[in-house]
Every structure is written in structure tokens, then in C-alpha cells.
PDB file of N, CA and C in Angstrom:
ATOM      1  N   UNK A   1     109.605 107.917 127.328  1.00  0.00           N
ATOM      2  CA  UNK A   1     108.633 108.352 126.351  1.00  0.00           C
ATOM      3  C   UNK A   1     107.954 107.112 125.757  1.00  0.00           C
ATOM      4  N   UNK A   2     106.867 106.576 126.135  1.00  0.00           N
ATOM      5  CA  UNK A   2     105.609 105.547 125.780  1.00  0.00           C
ATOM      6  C   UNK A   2     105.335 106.042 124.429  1.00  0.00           C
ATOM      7  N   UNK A   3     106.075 105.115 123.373  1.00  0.00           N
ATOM      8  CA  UNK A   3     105.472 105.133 122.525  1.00  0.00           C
ATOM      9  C   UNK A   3     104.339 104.471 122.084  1.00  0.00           C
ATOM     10  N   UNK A   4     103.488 104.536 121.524  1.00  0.00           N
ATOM     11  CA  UNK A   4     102.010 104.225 121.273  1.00  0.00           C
ATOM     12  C   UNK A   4     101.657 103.403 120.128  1.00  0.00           C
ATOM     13  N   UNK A   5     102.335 104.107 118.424  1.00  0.00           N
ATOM     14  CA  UNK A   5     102.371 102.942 117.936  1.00  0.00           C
ATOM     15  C   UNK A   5     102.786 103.445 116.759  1.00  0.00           C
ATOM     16  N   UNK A   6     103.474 103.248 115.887  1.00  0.00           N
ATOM     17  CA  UNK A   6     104.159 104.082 114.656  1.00  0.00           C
ATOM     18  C   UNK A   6     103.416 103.932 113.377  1.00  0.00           C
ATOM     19  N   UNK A   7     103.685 104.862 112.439  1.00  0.00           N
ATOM     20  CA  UNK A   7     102.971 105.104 110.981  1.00  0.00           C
ATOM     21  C   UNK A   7     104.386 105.803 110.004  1.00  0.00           C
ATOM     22  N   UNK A   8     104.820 105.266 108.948  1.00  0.00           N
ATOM     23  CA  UNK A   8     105.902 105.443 107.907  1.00  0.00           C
ATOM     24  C   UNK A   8     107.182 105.943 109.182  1.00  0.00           C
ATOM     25  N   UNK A   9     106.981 105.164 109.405  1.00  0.00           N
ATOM     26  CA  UNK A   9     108.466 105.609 110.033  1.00  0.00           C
ATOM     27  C   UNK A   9     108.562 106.941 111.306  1.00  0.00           C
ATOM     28  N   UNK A  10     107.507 107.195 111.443  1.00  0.00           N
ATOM     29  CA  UNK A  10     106.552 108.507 112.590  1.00  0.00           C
ATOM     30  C   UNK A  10     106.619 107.911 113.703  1.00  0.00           C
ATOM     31  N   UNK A  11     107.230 108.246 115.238  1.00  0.00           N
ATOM     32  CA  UNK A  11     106.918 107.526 115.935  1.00  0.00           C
ATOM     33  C   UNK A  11     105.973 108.356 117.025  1.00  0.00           C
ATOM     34  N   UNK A  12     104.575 107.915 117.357  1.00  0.00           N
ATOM     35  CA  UNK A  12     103.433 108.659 118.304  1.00  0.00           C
ATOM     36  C   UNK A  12     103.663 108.348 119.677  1.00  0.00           C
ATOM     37  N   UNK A  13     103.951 109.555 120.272  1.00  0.00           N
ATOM     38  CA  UNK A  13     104.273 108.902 121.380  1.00  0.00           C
ATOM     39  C   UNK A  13     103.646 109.869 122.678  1.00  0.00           C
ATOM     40  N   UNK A  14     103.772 109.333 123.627  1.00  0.00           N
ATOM     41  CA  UNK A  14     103.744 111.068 125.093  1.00  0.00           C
ATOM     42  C   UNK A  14     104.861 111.023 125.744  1.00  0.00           C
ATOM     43  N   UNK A  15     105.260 112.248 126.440  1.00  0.00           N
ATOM     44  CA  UNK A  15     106.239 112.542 127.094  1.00  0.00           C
ATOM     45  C   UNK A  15     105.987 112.004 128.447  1.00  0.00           C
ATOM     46  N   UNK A  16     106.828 111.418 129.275  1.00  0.00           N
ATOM     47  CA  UNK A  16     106.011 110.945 131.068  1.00  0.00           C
ATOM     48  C   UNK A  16     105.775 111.952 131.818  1.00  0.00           C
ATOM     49  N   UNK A  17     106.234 113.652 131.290  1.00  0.00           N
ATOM     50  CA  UNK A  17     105.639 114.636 132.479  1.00  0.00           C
ATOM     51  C   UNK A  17     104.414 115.648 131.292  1.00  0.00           C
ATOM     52  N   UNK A  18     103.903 115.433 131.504  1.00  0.00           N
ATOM     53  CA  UNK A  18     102.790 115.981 130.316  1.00  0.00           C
ATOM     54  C   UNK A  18     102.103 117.250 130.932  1.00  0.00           C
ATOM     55  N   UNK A  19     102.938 117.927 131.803  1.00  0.00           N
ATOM     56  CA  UNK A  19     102.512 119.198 132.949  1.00  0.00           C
ATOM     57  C   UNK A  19     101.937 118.906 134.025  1.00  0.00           C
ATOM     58  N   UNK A  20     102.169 119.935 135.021  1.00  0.00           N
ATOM     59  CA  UNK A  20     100.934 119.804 136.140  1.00  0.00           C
ATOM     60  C   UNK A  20     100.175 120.679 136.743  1.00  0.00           C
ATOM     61  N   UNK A  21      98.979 120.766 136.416  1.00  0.00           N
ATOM     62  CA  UNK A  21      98.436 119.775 135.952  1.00  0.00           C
ATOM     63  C   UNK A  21      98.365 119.244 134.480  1.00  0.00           C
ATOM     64  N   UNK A  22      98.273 117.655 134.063  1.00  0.00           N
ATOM     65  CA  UNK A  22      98.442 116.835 133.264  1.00  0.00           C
ATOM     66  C   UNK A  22      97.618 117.874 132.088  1.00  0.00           C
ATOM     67  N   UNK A  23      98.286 118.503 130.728  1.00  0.00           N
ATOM     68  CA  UNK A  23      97.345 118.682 129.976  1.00  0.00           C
ATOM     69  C   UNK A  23      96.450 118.062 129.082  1.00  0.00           C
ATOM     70  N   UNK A  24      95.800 118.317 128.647  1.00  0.00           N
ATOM     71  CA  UNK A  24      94.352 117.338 127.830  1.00  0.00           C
ATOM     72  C   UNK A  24      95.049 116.613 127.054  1.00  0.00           C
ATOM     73  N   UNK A  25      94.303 115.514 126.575  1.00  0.00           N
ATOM     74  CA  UNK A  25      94.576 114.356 125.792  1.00  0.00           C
ATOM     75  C   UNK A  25      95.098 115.082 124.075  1.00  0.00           C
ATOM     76  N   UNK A  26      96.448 114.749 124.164  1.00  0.00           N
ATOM     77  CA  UNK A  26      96.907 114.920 122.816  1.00  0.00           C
ATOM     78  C   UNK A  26      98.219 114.138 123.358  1.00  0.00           C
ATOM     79  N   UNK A  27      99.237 113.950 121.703  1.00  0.00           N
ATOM     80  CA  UNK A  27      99.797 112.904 120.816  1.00  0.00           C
ATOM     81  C   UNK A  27     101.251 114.033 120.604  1.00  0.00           C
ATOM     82  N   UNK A  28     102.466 113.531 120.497  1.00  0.00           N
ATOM     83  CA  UNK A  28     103.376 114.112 120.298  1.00  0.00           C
ATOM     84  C   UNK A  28     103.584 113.100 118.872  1.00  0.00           C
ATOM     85  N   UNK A  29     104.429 113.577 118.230  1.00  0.00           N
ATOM     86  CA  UNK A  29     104.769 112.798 116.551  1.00  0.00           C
ATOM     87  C   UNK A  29     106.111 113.321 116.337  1.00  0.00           C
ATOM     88  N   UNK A  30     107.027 112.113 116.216  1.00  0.00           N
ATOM     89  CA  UNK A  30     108.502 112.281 115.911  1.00  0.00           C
ATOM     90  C   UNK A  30     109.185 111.488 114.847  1.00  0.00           C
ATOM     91  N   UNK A  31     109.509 111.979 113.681  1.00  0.00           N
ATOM     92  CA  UNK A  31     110.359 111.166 112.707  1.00  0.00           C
ATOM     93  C   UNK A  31     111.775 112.103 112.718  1.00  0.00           C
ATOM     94  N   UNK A  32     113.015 111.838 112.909  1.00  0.00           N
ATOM     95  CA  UNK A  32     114.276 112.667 112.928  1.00  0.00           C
ATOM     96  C   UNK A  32     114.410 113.612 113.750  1.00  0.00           C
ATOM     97  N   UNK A  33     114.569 114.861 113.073  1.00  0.00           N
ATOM     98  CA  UNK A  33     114.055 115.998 113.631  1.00  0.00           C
ATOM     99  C   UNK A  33     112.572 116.529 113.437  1.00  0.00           C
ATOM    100  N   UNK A  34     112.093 115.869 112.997  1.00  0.00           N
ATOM    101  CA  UNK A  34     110.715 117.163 112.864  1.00  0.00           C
ATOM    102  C   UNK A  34     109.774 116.227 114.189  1.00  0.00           C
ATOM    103  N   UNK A  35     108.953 117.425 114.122  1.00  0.00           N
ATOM    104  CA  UNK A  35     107.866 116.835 115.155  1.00  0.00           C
ATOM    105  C   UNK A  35     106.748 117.784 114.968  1.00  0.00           C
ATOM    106  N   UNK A  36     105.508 117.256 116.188  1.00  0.00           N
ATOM    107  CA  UNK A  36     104.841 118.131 115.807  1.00  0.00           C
ATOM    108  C   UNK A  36     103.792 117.398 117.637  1.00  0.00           C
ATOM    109  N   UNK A  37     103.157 118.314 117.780  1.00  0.00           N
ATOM    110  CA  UNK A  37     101.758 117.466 118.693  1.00  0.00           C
ATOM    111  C   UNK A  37     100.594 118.213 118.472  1.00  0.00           C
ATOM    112  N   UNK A  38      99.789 117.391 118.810  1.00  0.00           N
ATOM    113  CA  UNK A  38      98.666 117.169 118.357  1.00  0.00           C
ATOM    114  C   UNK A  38      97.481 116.952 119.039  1.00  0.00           C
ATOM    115  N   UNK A  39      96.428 117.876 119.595  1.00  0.00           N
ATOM    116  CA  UNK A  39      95.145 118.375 120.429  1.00  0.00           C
ATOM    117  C   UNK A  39      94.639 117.204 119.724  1.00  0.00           C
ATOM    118  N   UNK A  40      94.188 116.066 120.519  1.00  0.00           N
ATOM    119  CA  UNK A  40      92.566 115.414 120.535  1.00  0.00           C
ATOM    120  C   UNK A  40      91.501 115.500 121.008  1.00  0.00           C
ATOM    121  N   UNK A  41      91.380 116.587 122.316  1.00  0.00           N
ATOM    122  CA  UNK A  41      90.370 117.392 122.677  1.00  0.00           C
ATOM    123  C   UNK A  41      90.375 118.606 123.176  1.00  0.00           C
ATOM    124  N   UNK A  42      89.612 119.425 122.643  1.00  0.00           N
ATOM    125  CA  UNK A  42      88.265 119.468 122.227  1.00  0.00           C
ATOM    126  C   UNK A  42      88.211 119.187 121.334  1.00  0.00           C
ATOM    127  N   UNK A  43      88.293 119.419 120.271  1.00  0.00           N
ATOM    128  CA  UNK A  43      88.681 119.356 119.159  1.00  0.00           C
ATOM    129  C   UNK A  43      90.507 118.922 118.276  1.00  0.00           C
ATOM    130  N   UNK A  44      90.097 117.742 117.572  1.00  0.00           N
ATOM    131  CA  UNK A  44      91.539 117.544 117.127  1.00  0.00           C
ATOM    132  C   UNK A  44      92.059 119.060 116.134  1.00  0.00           C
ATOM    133  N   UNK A  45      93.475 119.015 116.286  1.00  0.00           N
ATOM    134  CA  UNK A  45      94.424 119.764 115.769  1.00  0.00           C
ATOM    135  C   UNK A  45      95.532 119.945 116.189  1.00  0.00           C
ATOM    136  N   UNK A  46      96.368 120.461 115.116  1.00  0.00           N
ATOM    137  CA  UNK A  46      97.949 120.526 115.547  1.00  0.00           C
ATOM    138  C   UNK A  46      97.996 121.461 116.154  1.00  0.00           C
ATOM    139  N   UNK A  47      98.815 121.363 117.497  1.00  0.00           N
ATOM    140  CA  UNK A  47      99.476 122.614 118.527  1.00  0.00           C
ATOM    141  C   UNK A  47     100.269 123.330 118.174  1.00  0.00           C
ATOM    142  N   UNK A  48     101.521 122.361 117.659  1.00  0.00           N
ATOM    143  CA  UNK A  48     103.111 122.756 116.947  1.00  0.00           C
ATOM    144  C   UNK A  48     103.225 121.935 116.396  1.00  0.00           C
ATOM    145  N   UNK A  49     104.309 122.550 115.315  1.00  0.00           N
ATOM    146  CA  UNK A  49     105.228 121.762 114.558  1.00  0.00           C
ATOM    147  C   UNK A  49     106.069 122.143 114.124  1.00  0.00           C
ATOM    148  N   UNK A  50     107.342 121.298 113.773  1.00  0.00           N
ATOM    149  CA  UNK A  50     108.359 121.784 113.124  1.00  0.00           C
ATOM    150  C   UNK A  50     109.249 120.661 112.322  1.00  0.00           C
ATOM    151  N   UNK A  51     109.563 121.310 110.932  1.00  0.00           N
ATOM    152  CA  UNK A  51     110.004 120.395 109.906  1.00  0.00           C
ATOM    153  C   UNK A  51     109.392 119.626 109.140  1.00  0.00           C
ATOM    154  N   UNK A  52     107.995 119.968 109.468  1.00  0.00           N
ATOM    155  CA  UNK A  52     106.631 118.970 108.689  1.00  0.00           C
ATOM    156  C   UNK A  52     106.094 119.696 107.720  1.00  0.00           C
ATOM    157  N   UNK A  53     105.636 119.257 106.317  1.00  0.00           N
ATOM    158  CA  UNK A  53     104.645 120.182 105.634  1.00  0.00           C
ATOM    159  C   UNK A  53     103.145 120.353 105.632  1.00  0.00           C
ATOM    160  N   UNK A  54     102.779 120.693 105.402  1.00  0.00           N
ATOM    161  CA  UNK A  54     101.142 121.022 105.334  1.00  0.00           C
ATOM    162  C   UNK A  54     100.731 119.592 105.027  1.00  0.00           C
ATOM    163  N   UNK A  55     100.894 118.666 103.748  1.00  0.00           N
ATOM    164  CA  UNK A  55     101.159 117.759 103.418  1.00  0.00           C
ATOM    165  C   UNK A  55     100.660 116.647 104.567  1.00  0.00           C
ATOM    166  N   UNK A  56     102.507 116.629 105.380  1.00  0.00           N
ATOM    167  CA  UNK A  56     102.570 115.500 106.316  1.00  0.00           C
ATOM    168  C   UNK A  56     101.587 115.689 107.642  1.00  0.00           C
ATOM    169  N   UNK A  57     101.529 117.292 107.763  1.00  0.00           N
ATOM    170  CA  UNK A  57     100.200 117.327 109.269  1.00  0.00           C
ATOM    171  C   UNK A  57      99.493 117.187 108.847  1.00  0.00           C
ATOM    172  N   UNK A  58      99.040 117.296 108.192  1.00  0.00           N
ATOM    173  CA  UNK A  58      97.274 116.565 107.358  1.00  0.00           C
ATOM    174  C   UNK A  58      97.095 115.133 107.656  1.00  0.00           C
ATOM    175  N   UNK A  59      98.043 114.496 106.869  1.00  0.00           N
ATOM    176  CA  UNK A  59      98.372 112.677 106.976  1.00  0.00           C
ATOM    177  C   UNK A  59      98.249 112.395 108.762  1.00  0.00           C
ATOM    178  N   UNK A  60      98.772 112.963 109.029  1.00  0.00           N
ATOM    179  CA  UNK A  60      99.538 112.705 110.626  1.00  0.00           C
ATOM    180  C   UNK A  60      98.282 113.151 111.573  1.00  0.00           C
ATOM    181  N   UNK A  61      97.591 114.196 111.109  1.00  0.00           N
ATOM    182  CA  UNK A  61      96.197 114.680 112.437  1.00  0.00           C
ATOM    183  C   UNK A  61      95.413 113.191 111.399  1.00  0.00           C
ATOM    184  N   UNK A  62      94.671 113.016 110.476  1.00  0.00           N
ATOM    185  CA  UNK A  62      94.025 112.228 109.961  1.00  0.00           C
ATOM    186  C   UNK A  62      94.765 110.448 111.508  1.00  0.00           C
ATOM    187  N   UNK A  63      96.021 110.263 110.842  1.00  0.00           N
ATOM    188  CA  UNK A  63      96.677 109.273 111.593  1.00  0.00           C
ATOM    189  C   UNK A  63      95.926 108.799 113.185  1.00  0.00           C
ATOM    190  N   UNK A  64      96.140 109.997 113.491  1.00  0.00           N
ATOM    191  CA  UNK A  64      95.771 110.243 115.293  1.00  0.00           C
ATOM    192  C   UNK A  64      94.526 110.210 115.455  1.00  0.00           C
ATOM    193  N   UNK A  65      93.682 110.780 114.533  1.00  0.00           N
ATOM    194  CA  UNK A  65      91.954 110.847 114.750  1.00  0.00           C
ATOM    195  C   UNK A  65      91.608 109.254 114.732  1.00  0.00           C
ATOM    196  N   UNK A  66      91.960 108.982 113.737  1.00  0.00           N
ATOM    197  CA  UNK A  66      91.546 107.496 113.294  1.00  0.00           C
ATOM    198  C   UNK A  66      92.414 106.280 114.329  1.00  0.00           C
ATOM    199  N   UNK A  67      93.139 106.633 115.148  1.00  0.00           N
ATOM    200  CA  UNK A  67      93.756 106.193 116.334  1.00  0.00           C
ATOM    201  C   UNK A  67      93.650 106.343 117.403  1.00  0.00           C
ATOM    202  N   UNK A  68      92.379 107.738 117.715  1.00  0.00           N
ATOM    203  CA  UNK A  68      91.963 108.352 118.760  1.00  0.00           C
ATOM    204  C   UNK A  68      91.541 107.180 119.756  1.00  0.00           C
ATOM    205  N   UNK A  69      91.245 106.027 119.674  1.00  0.00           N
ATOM    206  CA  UNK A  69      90.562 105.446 120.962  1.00  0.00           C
ATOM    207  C   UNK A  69      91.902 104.631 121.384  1.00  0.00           C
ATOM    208  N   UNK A  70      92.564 103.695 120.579  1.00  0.00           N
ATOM    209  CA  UNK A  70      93.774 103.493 120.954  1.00  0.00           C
ATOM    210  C   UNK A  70      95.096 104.404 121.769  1.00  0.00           C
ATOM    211  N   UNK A  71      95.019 105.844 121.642  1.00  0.00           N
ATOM    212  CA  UNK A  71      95.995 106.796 121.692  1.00  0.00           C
ATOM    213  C   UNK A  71      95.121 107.277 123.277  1.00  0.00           C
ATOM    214  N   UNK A  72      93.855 107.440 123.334  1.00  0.00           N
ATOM    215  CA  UNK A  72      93.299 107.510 124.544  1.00  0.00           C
ATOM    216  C   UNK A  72      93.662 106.661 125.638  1.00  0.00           C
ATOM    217  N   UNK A  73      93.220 105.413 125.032  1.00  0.00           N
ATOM    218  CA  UNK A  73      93.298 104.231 126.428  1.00  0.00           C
ATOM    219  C   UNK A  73      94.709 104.118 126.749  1.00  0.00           C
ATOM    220  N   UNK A  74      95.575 104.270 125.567  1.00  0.00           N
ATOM    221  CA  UNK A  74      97.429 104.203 126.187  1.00  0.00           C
ATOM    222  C   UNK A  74      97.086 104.981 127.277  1.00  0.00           C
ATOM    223  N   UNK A  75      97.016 106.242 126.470  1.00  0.00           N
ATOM    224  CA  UNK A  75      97.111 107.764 127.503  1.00  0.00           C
ATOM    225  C   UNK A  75      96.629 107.621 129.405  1.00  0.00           C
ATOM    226  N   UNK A  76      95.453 106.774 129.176  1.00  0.00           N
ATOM    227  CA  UNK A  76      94.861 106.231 130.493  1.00  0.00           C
ATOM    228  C   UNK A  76      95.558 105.633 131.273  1.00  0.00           C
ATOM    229  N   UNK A  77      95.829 104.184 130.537  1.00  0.00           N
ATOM    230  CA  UNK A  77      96.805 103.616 131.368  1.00  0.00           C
ATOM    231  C   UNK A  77      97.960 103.804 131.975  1.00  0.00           C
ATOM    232  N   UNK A  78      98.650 104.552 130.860  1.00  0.00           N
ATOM    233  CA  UNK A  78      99.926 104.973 131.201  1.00  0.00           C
ATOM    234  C   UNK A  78      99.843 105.960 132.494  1.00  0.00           C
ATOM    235  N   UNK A  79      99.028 107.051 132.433  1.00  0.00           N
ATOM    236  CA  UNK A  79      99.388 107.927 133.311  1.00  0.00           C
ATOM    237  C   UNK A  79      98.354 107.658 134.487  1.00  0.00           C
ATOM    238  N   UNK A  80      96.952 106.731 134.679  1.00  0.00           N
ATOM    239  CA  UNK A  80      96.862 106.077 135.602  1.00  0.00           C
ATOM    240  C   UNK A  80      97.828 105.177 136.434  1.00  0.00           C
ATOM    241  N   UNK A  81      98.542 104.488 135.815  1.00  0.00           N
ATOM    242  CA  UNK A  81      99.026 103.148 136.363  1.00  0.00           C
ATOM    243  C   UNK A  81     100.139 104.217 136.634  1.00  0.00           C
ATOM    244  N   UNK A  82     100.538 105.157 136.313  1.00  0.00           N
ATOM    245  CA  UNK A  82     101.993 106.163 136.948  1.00  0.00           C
ATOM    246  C   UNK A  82     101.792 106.906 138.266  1.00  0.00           C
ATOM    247  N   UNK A  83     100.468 107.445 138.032  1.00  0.00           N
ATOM    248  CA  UNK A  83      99.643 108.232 139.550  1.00  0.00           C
ATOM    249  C   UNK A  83     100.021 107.360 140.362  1.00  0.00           C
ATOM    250  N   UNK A  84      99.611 105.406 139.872  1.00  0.00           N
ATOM    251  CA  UNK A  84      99.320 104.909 141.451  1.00  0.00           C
ATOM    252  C   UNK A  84     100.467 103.839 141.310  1.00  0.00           C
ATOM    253  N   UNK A  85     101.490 104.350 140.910  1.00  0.00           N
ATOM    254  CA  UNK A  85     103.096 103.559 140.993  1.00  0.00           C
ATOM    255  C   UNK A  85     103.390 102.674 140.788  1.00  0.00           C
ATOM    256  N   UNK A  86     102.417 102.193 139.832  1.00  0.00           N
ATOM    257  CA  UNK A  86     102.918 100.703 139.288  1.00  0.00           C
ATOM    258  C   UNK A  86     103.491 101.239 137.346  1.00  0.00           C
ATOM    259  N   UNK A  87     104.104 100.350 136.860  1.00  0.00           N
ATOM    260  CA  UNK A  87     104.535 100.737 135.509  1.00  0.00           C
ATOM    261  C   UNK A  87     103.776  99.984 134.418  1.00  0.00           C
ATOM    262  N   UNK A  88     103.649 101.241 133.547  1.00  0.00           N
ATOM    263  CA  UNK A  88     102.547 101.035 132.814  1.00  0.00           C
ATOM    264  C   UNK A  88     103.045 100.151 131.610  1.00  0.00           C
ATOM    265  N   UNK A  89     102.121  99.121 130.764  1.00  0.00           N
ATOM    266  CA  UNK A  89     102.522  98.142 129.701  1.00  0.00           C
ATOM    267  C   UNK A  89     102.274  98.882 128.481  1.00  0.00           C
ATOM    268  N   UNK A  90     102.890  99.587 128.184  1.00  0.00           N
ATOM    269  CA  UNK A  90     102.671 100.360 126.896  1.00  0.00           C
ATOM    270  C   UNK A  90     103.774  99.630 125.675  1.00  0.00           C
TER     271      UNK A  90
END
């Protein structure tokens, strides 16, 4: 699990099988137990969550939007450089 880059202790990350086919560009978010992920296109928004308040997904979609080009190009690399079998520098 490529993590991407953390906020209060949140760690943003993707899973390495993200379906197949690969679904659209979104963000998984893990502090303890709670989690949550998170649609960056079409439109950002939360998918799921659990153990988070209204509160913290607010903070946390805000987090990811404003991280959207960073959280993209991981997303690229990572699962480009995985297609063609080399390991990705995340």
C-alpha cells in the first residue's frame, strides 16, 4: 500500500489492486481504525467511510482536493511503472 503523503497523523494512500479494471482516480485515508476513500473524478467526494465525523471528511476531501495533482501523478506512476514491471518510487 503506496502511501502518498500524510496529514495529522492520516495516512493517504492506494491499495496495489485498485480492481480490474483499475477504478478512477481516488485516495484511500487511514488513521487507526477509521478510514474512508475518496472520488477525485468526476467529481471529488467521499465513497465510504467509517469512524470519521462529518467534521474530519470535510478536512480530509478539502486535504485530497488541494493534493489532487500530487495524489494523481503518484497514482500514475505507481500503477504505470506496475503495468510495465518495474517498481514504482513512491
Amino acid at each position: 500500500m503506496p502511501v502518498v503523503f500524510r496529514y495529522k497523523g492520516y495516512r493517504f494512500l492506494f491499495y496495489s489492486n485498485e480492481g480490474d479494471p483499475r477504478e478512477p482516480l481516488h485516495i484511500h485515508i487511514q488513521k487507526g481504525s477509521a478510514v474512508a476513500k475518496v472520488w477525485l473524478i468526476p467529481i471529488p467526494c467521499v465513497a465510504e467511510s467509517y469512524g470519521l465525523t462529518a467534521h474530519e471528511l470535510n478536512e480530509l476531501l478539502t486535504i485530497a482536493v488541494e493534493n489532487r495533482e500530487k495524489i494523481e501523478r503518484c497514482w500514475h506512476e505507481y500503477f504505470d511503472d506496475q503495468s510495465h514491471g518495474k517498481k514504482p518510487a513512491v
